[in-house]
N, C-alpha and C. Protein backbone atom coordinates (compact mmCIF):
# COMPACT_ATOMS: atom_id res chain seq x y z
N UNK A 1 197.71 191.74 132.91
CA UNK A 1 197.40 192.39 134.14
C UNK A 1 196.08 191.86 134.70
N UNK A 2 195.71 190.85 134.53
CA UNK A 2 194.32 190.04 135.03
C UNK A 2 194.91 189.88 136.48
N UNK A 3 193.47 190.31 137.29
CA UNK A 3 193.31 190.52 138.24
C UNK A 3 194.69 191.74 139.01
N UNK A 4 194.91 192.49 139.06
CA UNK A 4 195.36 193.54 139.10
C UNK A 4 194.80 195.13 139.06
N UNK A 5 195.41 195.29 140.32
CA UNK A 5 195.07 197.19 140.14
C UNK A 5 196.62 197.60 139.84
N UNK A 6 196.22 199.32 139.49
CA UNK A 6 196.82 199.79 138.89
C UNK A 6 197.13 200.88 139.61
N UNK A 7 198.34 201.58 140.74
CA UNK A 7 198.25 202.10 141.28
C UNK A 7 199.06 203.05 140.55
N UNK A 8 199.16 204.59 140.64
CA UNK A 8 200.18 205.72 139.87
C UNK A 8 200.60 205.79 141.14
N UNK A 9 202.08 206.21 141.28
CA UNK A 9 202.83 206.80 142.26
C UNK A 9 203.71 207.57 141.58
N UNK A 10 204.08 209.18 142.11
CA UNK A 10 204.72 209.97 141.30
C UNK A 10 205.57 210.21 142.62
N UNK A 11 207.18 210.71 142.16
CA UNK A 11 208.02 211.03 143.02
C UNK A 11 208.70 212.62 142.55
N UNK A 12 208.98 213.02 143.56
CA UNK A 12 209.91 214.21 143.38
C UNK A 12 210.81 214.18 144.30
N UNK A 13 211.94 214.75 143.12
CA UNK A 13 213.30 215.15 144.18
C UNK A 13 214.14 213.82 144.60
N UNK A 14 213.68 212.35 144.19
CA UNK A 14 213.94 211.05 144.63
C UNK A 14 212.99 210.48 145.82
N UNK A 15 211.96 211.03 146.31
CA UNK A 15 211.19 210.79 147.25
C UNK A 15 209.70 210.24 146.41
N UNK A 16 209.16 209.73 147.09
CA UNK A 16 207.74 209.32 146.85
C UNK A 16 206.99 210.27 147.35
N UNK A 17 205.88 210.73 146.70
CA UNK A 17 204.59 211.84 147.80
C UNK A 17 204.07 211.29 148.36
N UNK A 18 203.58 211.68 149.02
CA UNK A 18 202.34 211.66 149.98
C UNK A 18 201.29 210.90 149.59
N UNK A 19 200.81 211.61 148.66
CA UNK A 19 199.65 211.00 147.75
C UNK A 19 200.08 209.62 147.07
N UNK A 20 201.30 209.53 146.95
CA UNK A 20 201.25 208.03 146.48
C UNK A 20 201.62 206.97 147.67
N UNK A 21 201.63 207.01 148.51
CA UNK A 21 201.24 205.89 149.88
C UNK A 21 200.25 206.21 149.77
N UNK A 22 199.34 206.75 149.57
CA UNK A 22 197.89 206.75 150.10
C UNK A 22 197.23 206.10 148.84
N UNK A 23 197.73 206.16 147.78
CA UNK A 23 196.88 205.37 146.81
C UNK A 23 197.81 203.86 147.08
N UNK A 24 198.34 203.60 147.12
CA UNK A 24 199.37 201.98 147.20
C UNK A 24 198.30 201.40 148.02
N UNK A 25 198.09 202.56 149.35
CA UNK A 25 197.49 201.98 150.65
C UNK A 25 196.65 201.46 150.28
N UNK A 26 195.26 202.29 150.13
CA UNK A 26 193.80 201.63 149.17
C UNK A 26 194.12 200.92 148.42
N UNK A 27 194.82 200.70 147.40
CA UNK A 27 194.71 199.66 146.27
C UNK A 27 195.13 197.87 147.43
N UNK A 28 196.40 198.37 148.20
CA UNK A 28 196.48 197.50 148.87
C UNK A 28 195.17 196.20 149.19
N UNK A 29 194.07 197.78 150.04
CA UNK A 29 193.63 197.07 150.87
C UNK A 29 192.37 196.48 149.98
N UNK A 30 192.01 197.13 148.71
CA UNK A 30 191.38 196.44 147.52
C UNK A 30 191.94 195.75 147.30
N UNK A 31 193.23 195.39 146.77
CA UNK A 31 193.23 194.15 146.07
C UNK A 31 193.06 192.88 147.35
N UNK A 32 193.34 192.91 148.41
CA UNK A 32 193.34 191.79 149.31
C UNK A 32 192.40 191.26 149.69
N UNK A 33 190.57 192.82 149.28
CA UNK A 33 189.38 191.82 149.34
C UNK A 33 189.30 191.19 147.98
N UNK A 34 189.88 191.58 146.74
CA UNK A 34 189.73 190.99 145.50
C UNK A 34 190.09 190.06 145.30
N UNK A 35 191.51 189.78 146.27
CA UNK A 35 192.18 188.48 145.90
C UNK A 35 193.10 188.78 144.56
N UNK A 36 193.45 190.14 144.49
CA UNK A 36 194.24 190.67 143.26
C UNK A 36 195.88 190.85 143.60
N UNK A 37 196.48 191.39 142.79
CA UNK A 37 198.00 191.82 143.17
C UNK A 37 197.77 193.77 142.69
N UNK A 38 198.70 193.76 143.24
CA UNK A 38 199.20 195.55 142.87
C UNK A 38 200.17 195.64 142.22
N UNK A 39 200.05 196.66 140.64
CA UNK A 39 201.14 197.31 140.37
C UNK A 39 200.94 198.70 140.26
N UNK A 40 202.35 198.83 139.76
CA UNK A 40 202.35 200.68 140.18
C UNK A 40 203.13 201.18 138.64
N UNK A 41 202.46 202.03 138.49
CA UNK A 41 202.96 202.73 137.60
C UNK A 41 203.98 204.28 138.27
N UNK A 42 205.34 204.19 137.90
CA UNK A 42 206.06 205.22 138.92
C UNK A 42 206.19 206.35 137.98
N UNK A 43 206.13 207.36 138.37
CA UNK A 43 206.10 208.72 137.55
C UNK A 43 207.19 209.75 137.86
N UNK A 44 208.28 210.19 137.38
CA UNK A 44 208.94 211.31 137.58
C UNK A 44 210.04 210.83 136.74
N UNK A 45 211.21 211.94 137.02
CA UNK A 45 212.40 211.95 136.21
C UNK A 45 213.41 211.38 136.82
N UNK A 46 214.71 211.15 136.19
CA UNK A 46 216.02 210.31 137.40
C UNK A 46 215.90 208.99 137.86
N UNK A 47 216.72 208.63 138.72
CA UNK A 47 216.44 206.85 139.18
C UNK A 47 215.80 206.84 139.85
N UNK A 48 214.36 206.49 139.07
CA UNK A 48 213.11 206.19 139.72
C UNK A 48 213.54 204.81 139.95
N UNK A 49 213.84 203.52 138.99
CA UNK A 49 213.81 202.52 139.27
C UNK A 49 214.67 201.91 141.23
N UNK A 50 215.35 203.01 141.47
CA UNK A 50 215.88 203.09 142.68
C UNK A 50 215.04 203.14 143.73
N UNK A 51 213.66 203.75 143.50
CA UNK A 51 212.79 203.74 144.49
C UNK A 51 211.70 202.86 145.24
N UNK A 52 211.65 202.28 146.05
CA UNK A 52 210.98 201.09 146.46
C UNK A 52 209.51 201.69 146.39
N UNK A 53 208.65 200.25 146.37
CA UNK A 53 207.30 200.82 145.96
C UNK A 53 206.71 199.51 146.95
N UNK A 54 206.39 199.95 148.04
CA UNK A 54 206.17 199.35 148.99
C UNK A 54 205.22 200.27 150.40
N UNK A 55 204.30 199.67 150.46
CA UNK A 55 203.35 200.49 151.92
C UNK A 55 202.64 199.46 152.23
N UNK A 56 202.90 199.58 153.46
CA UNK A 56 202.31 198.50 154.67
C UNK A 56 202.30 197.14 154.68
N UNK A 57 203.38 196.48 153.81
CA UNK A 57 203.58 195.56 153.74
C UNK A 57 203.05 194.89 152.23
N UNK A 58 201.93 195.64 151.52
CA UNK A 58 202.01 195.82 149.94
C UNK A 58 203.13 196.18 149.70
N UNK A 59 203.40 195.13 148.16
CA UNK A 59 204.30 195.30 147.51
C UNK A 59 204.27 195.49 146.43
N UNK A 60 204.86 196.12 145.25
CA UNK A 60 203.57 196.27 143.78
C UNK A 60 204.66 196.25 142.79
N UNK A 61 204.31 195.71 142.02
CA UNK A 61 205.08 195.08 141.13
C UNK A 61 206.23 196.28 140.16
């Protein structure tokens, strides 16, 4: 994970919160002065892997 942030995104119900666009967002816009990539750690129960992990054109691994 060199050079990498580490973003948590938790979902309920099959949805993403709130709170996790808003952390994707920031990490986004950190890693792009870092010159880093984003991943995400996804949190909840069910087909999470179904859920895209994507804000504002960040994409996270």
């Amino acid at each position: 994970m060199a050079n990498s942030i580490l973003a948590v995104a938790k979902q309920t119900d099959g949805a993403l919160r709130k709170v996790s666009f808003e952390m994707l967002g920031e990490a986004g816009r950190l890693a792009e002065k870092m010159g880093a990539t984003v991943e995400a750690a996804l949190l909840g129960s069910g087909e999470v892997e179904k859920l895209p992990v994507s804000v504002g054109g960040v994409r996270a691994k």
